[in-house]
C-alpha atoms as a PDB file:
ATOM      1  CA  UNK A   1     -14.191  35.582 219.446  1.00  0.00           C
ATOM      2  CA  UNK A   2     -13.867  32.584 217.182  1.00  0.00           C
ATOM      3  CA  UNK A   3     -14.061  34.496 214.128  1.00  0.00           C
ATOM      4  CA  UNK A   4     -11.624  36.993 215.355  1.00  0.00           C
ATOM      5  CA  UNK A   5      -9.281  34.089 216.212  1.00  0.00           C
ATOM      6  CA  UNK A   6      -9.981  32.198 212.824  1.00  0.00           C
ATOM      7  CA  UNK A   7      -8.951  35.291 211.072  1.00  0.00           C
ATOM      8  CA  UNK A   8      -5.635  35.507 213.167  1.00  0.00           C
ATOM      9  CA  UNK A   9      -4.873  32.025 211.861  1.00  0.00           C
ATOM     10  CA  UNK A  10      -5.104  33.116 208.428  1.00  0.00           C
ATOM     11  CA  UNK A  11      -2.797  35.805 208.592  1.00  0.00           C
ATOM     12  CA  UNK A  12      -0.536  34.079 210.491  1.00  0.00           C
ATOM     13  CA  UNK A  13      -0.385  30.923 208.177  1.00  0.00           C
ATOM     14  CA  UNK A  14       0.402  33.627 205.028  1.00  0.00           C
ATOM     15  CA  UNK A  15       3.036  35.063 207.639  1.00  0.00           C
ATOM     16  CA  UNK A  16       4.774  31.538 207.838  1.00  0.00           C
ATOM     17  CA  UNK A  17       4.230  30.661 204.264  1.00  0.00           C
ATOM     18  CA  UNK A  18       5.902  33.596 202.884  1.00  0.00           C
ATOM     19  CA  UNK A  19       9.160  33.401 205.780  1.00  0.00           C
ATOM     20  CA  UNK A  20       9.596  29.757 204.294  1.00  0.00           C
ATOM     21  CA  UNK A  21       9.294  30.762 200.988  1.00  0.00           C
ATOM     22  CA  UNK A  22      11.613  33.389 201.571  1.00  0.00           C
ATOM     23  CA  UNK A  23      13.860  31.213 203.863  1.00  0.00           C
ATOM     24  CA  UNK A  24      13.523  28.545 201.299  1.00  0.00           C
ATOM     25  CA  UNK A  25      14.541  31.075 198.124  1.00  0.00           C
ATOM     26  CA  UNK A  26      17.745  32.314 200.918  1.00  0.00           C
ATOM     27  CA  UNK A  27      18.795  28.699 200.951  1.00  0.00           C
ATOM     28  CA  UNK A  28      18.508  28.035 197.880  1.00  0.00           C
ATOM     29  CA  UNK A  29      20.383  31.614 196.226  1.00  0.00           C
ATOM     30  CA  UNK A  30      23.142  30.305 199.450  1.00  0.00           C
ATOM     31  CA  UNK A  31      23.403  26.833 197.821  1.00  0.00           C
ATOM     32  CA  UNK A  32      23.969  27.894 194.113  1.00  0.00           C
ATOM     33  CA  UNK A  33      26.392  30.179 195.011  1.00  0.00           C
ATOM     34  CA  UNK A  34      28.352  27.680 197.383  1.00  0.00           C
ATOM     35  CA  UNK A  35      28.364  25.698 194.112  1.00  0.00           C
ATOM     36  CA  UNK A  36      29.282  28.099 191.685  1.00  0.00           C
ATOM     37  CA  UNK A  37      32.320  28.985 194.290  1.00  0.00           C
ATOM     38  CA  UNK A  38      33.316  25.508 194.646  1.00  0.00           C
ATOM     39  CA  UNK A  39      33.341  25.232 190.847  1.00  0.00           C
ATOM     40  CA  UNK A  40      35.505  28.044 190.513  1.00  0.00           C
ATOM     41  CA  UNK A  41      37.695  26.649 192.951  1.00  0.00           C
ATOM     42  CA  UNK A  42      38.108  23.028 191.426  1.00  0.00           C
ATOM     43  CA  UNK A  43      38.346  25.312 188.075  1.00  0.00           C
ATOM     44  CA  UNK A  44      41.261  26.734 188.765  1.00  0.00           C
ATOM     45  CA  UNK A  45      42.610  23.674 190.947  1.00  0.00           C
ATOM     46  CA  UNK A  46      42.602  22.041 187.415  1.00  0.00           C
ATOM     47  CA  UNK A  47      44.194  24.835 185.182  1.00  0.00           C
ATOM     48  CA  UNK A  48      47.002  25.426 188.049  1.00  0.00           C
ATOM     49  CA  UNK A  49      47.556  21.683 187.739  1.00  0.00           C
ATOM     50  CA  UNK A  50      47.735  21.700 183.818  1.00  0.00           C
ATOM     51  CA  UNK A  51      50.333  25.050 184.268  1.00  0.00           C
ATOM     52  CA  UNK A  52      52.432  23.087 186.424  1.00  0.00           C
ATOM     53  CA  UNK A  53      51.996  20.280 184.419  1.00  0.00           C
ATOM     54  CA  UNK A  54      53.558  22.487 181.248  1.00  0.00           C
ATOM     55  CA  UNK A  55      56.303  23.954 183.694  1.00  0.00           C
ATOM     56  CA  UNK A  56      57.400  20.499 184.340  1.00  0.00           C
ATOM     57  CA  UNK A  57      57.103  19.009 180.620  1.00  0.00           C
ATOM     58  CA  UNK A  58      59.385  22.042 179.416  1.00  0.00           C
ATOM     59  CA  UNK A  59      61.903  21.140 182.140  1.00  0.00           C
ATOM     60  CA  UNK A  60      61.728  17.250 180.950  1.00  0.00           C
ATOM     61  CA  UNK A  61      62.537  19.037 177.285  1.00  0.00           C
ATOM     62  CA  UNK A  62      65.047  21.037 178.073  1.00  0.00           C
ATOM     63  CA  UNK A  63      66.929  17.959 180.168  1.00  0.00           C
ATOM     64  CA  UNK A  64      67.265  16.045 176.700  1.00  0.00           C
ATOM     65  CA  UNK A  65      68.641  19.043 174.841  1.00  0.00           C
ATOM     66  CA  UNK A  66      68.456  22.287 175.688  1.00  0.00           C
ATOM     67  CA  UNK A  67      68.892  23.681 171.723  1.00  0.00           C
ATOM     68  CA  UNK A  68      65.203  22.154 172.134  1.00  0.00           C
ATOM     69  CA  UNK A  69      64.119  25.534 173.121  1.00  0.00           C
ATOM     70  CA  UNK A  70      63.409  28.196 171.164  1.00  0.00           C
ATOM     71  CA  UNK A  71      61.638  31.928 170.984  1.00  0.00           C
ATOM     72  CA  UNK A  72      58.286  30.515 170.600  1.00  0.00           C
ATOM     73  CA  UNK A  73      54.120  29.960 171.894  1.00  0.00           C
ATOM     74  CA  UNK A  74      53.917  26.396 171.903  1.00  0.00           C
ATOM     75  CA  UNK A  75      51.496  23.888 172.807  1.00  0.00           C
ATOM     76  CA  UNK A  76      52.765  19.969 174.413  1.00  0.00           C
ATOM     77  CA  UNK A  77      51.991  17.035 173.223  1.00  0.00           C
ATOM     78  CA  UNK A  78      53.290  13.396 175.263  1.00  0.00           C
ATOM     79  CA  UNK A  79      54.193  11.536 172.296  1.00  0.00           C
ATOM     80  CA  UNK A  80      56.545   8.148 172.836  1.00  0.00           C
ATOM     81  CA  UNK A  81      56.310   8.403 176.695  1.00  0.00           C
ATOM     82  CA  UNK A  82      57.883  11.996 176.377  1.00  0.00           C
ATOM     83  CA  UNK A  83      56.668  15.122 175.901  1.00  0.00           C
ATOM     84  CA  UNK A  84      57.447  17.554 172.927  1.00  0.00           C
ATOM     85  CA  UNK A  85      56.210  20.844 171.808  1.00  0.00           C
ATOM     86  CA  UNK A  86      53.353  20.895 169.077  1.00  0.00           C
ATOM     87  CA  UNK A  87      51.069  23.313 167.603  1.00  0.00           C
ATOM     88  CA  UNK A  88      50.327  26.276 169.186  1.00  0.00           C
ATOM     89  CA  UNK A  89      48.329  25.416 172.135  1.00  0.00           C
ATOM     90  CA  UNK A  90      47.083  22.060 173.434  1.00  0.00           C
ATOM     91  CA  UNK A  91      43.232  21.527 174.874  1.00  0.00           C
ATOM     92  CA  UNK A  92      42.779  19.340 177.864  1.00  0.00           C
ATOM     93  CA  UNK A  93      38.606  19.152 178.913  1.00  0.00           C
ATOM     94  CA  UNK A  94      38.152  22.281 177.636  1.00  0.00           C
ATOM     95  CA  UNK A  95      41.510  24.175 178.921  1.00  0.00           C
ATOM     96  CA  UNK A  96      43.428  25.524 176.791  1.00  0.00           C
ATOM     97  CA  UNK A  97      47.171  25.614 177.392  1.00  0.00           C
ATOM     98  CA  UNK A  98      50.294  27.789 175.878  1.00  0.00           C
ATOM     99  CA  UNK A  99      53.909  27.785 177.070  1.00  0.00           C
ATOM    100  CA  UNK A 100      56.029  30.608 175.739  1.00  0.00           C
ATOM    101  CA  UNK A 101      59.242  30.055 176.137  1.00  0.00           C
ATOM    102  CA  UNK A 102      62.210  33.413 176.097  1.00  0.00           C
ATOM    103  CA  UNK A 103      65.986  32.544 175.725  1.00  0.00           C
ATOM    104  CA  UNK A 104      68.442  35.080 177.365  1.00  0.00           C
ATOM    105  CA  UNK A 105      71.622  34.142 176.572  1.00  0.00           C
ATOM    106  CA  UNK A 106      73.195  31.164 175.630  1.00  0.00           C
ATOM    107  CA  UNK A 107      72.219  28.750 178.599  1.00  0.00           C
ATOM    108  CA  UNK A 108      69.273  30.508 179.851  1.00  0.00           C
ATOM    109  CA  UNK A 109      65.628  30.586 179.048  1.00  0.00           C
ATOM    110  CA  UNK A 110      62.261  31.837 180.546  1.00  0.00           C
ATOM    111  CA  UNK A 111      59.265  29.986 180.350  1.00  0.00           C
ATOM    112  CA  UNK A 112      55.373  30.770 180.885  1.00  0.00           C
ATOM    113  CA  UNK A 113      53.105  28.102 181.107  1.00  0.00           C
ATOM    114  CA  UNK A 114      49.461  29.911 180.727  1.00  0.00           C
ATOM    115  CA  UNK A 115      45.822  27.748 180.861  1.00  0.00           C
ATOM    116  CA  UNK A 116      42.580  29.398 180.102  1.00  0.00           C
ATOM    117  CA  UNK A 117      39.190  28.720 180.218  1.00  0.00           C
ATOM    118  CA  UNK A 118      35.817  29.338 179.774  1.00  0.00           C
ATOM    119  CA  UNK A 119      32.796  28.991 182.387  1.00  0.00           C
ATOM    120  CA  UNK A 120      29.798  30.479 182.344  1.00  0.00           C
ATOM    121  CA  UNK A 121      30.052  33.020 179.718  1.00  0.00           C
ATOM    122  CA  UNK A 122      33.328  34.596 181.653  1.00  0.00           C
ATOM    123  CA  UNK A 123      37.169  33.962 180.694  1.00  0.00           C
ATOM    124  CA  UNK A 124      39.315  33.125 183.318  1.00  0.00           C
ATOM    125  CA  UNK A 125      43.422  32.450 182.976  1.00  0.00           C
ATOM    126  CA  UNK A 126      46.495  31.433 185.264  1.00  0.00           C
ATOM    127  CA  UNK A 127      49.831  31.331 184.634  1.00  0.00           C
ATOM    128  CA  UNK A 128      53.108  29.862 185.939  1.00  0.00           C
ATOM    129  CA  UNK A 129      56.511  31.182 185.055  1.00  0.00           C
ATOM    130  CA  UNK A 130      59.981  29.589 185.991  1.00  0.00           C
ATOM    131  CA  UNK A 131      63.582  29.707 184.600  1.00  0.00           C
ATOM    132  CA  UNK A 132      65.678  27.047 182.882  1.00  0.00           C
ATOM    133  CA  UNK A 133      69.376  26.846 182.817  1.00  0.00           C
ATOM    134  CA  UNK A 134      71.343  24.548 180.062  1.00  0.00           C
ATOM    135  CA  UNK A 135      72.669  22.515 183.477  1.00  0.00           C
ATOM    136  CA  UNK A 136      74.061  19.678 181.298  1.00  0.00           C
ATOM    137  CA  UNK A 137      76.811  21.771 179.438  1.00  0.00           C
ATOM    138  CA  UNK A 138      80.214  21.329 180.932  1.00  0.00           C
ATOM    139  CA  UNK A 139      81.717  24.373 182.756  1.00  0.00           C
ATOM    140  CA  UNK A 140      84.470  22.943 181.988  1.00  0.00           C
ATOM    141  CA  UNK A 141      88.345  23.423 183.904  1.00  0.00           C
ATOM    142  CA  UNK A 142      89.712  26.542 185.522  1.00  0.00           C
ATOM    143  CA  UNK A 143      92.317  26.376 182.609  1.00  0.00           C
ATOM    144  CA  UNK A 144      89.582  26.441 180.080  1.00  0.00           C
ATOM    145  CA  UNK A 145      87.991  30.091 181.230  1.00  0.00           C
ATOM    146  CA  UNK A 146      91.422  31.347 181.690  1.00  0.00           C
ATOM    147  CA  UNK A 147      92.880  33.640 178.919  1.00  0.00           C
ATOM    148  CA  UNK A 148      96.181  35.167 178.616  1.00  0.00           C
ATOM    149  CA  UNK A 149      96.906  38.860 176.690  1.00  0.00           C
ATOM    150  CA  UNK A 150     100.230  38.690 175.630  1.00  0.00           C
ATOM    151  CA  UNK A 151     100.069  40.962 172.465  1.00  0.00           C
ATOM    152  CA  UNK A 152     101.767  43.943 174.572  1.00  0.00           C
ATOM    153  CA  UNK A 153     104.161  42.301 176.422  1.00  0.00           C
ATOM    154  CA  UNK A 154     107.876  43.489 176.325  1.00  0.00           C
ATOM    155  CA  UNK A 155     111.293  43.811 178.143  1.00  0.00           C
ATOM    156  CA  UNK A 156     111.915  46.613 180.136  1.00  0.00           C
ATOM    157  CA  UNK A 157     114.714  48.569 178.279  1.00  0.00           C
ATOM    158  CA  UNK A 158     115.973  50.228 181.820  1.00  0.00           C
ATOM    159  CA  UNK A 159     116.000  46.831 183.386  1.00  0.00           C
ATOM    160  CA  UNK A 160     115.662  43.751 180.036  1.00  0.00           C
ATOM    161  CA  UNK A 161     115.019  41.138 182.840  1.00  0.00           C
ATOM    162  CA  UNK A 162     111.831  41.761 183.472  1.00  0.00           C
ATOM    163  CA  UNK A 163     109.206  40.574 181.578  1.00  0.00           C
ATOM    164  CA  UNK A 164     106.366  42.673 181.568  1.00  0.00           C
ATOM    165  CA  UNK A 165     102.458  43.664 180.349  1.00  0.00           C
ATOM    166  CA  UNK A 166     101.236  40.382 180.267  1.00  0.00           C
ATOM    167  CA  UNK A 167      97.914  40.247 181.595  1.00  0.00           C
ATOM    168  CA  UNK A 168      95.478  36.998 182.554  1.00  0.00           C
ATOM    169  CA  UNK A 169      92.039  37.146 182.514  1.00  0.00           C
ATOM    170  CA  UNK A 170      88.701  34.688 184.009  1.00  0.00           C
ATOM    171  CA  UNK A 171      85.347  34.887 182.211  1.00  0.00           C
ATOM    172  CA  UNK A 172      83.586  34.588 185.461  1.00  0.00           C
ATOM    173  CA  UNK A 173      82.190  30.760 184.183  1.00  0.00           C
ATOM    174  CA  UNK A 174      84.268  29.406 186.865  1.00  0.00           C
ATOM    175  CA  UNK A 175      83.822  31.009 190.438  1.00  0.00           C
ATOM    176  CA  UNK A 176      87.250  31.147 191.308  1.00  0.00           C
ATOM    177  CA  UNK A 177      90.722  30.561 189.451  1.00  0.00           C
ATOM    178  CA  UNK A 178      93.701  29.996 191.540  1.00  0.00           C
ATOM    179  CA  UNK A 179      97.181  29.795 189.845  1.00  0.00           C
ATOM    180  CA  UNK A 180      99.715  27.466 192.413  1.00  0.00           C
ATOM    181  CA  UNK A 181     102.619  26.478 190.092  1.00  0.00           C
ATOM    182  CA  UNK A 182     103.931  28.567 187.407  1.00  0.00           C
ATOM    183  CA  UNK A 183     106.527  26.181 184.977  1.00  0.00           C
ATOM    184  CA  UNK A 184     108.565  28.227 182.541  1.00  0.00           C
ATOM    185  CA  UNK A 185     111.277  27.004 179.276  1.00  0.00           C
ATOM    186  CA  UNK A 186     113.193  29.822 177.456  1.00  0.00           C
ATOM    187  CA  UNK A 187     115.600  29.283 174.405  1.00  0.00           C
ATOM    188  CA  UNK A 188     118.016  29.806 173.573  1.00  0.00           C
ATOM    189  CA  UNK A 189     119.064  28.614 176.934  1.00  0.00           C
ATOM    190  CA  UNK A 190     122.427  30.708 176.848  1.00  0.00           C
ATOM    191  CA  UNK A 191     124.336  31.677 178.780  1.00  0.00           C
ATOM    192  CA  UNK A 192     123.166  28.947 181.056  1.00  0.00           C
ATOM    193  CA  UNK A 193     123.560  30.665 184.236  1.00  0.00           C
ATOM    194  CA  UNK A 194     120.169  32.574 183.704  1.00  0.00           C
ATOM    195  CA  UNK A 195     117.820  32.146 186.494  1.00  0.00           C
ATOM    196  CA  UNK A 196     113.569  33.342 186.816  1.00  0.00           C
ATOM    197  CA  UNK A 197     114.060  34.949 190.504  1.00  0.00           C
ATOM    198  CA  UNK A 198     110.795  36.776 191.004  1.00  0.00           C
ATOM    199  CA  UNK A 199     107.215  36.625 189.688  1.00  0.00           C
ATOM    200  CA  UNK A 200     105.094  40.031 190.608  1.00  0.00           C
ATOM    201  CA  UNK A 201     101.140  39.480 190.379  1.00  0.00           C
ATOM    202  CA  UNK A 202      99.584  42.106 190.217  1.00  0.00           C
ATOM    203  CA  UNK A 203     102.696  44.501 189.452  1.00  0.00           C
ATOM    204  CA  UNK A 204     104.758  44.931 192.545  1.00  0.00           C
ATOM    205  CA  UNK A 205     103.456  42.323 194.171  1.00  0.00           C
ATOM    206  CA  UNK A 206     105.711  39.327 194.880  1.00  0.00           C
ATOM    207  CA  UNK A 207     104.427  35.937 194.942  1.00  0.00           C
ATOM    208  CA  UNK A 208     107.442  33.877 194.376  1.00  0.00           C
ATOM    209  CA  UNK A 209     110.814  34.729 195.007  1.00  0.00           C
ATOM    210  CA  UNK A 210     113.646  31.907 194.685  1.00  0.00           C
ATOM    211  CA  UNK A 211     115.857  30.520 191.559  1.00  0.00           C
ATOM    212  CA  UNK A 212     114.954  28.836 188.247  1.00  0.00           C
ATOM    213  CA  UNK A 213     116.595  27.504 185.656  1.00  0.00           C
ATOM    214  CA  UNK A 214     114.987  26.702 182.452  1.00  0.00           C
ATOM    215  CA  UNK A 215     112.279  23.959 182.475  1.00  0.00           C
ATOM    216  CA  UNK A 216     111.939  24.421 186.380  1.00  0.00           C
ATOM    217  CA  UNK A 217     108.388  24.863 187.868  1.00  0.00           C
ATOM    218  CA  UNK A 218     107.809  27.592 191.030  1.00  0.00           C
ATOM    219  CA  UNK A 219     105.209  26.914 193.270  1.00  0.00           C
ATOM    220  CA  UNK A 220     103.827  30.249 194.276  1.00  0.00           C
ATOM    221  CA  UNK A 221     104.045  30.995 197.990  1.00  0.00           C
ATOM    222  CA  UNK A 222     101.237  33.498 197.544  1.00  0.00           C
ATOM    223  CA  UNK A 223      98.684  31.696 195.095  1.00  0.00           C
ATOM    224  CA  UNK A 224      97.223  33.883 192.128  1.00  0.00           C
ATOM    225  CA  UNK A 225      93.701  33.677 193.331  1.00  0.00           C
ATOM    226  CA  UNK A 226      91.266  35.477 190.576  1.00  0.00           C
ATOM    227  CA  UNK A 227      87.350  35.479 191.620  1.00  0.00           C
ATOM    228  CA  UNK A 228      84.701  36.314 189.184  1.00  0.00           C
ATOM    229  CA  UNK A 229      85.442  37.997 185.953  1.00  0.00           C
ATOM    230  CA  UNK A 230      88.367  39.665 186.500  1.00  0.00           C
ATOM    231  CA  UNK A 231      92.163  40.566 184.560  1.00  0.00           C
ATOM    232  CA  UNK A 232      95.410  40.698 186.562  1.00  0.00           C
ATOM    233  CA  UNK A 233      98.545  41.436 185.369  1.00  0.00           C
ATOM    234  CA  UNK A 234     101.809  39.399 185.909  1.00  0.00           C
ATOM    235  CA  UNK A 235     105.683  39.986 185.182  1.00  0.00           C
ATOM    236  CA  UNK A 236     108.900  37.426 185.303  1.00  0.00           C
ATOM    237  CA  UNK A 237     112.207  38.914 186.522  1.00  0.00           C
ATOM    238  CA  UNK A 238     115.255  36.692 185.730  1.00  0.00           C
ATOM    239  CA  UNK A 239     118.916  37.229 186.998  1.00  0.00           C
ATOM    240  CA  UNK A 240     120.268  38.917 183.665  1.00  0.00           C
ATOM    241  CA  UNK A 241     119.426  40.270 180.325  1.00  0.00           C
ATOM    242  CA  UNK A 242     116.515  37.829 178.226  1.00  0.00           C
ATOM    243  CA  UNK A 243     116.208  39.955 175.043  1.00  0.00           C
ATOM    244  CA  UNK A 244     116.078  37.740 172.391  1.00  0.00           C
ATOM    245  CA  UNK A 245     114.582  34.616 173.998  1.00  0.00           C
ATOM    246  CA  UNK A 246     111.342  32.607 173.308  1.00  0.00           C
ATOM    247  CA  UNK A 247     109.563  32.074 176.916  1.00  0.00           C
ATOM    248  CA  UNK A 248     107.295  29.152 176.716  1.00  0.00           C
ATOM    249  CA  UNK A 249     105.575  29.552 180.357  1.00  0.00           C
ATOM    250  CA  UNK A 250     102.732  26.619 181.774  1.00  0.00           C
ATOM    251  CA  UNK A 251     100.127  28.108 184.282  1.00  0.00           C
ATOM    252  CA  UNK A 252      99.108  25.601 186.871  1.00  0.00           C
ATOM    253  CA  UNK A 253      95.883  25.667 188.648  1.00  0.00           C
ATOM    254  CA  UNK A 254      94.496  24.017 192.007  1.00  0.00           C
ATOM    255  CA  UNK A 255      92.374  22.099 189.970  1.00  0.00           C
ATOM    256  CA  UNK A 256      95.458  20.260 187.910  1.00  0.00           C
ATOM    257  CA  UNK A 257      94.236  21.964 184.694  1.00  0.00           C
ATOM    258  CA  UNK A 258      96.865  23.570 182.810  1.00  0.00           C
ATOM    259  CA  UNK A 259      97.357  26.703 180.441  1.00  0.00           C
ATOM    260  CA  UNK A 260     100.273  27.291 178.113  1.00  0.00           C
ATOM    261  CA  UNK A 261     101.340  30.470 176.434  1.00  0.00           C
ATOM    262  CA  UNK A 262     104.264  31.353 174.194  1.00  0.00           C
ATOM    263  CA  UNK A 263     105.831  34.391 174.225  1.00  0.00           C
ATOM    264  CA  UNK A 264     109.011  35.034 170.966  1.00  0.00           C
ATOM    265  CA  UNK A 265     111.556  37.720 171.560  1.00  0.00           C
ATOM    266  CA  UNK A 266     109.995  40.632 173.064  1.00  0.00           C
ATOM    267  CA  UNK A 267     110.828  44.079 172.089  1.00  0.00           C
ATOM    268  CA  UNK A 268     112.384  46.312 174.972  1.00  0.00           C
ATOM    269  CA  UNK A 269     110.586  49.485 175.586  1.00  0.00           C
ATOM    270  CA  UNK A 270     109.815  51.900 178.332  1.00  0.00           C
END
């Protein structure tokens, strides 16, 4: 019996050795690979922080000029408590750190702030992309993204007091242009007793109907209202023939800008 039982120790102990060896190599495999995860983690914890980082220093260089930017790969470099582009990629601990930058457009640009690095033996890269608008140029009056086509306009030869084929157009710049006061001056102011009675915009439609003499202004009672990039096209109507007149007319806008536009003796034609 005591042999039998001495010999059931012995196994036993091997039993419990090799469960805590093999508990003991579980634990340990478990612990490296909790650490190699966390490492990966704080890896890319730190190269997400540098990409942001290279987001935000392009911003900070495009708010001091936006010509700045250009078609390029650049690396940044803080230099004079500001940051600047140099070389072709900057190295922070080991990361390495490119920010591409795309213009489209005049006031528009794309940029890609990319960080890569090595750990071991395997490549690993993020990257952060973001647009940047030239936000400090002045848009600028409604006047100044308003133009006026007046190569075609003419008097109508059935009916010479109307003024017609003129056409305004927006660029879109400006959200919406609204004309309110139309002011119009035509020489030679003879005989006297002409008088601008209607204003038609688009054609047909009235928005002003009343009686002015030159130099008079007309505030619309239906506003020319223009959204987006858009033409419309506008005609005059006085009381009596205005063939061989020079119409100086002033545009008004709800914003108190102004655009001016010269018209000298229109031919009649259909």
């Amino acid at each position: 019996m005591t042999t039998s039982f001495r010999g059931m120790t012995v196994v036993e102990a091997v039993v419990a050795i090799a469960v805590f060896v093999l508990i003991c190599g579980v634990a340990v495999q478990t612990y490296q690979g909790a650490n190699a995860l966390t490492k990966r983690a704080a890896d890319k914890t730190k190269a997400l922080w540098l990409a942001e980082e290279g987001i935000e220093a392009t911003r900070s260089i495009r708010d001091e000029n936006f010509g700045n930017l250009s078609n390029s790969s650049r690396g940044l470099l803080l230099s004079g408590g500001k940051w600047i582009f140099s070389g072709s990629s900057d190295t922070t601990e080991g990361y390495v750190r490119t920010v591409a930058v795309t213009l489209s457009g005049a006031d528009t640009a794309y940029a890609t702030s990319t960080v890569s690095w090595s750990s071991n033996g395997a490549t690993s890269t993020v990257a952060l992309a973001t647009r940047l608008t030239n936000w400090r140029k002045l848009v600028g009056t409604q006047a100044d993204h308003l133009s006026i086509i007046t190569s075609g306009a003419y008097l109508q030869s059935a009916n010479p007091a109307l003024l017609t084929n003129i056409t305004l157009v927006t660029d879109g710049v400006i959200g919406t242009t609204t004309i309110s006061q139309i002011m119009f001056a035509w020489t030679p102011n003879s005989p006297t007793t002409r008088r601008l009675q209607q204003i038609y915009s688009p054609n047909a439609a009235s928005v002003y109907t009343g009686s002015i003499a030159t130099g008079g202004t007309a505030t619309l009672t239906t506003p020319i209202t223009m959204a987006g990039a858009v033409s419309r096209t506008i005609q005059f109507r006085w009381n009596a023939t205005m063939v061989g007149k020079t119409f100086t007319t002033t545009l008004i806008m709800s914003d108190g800008s102004s655009k001016v536009f010269t018209i000298t003796n229109p031919p009649t034609a259909p």
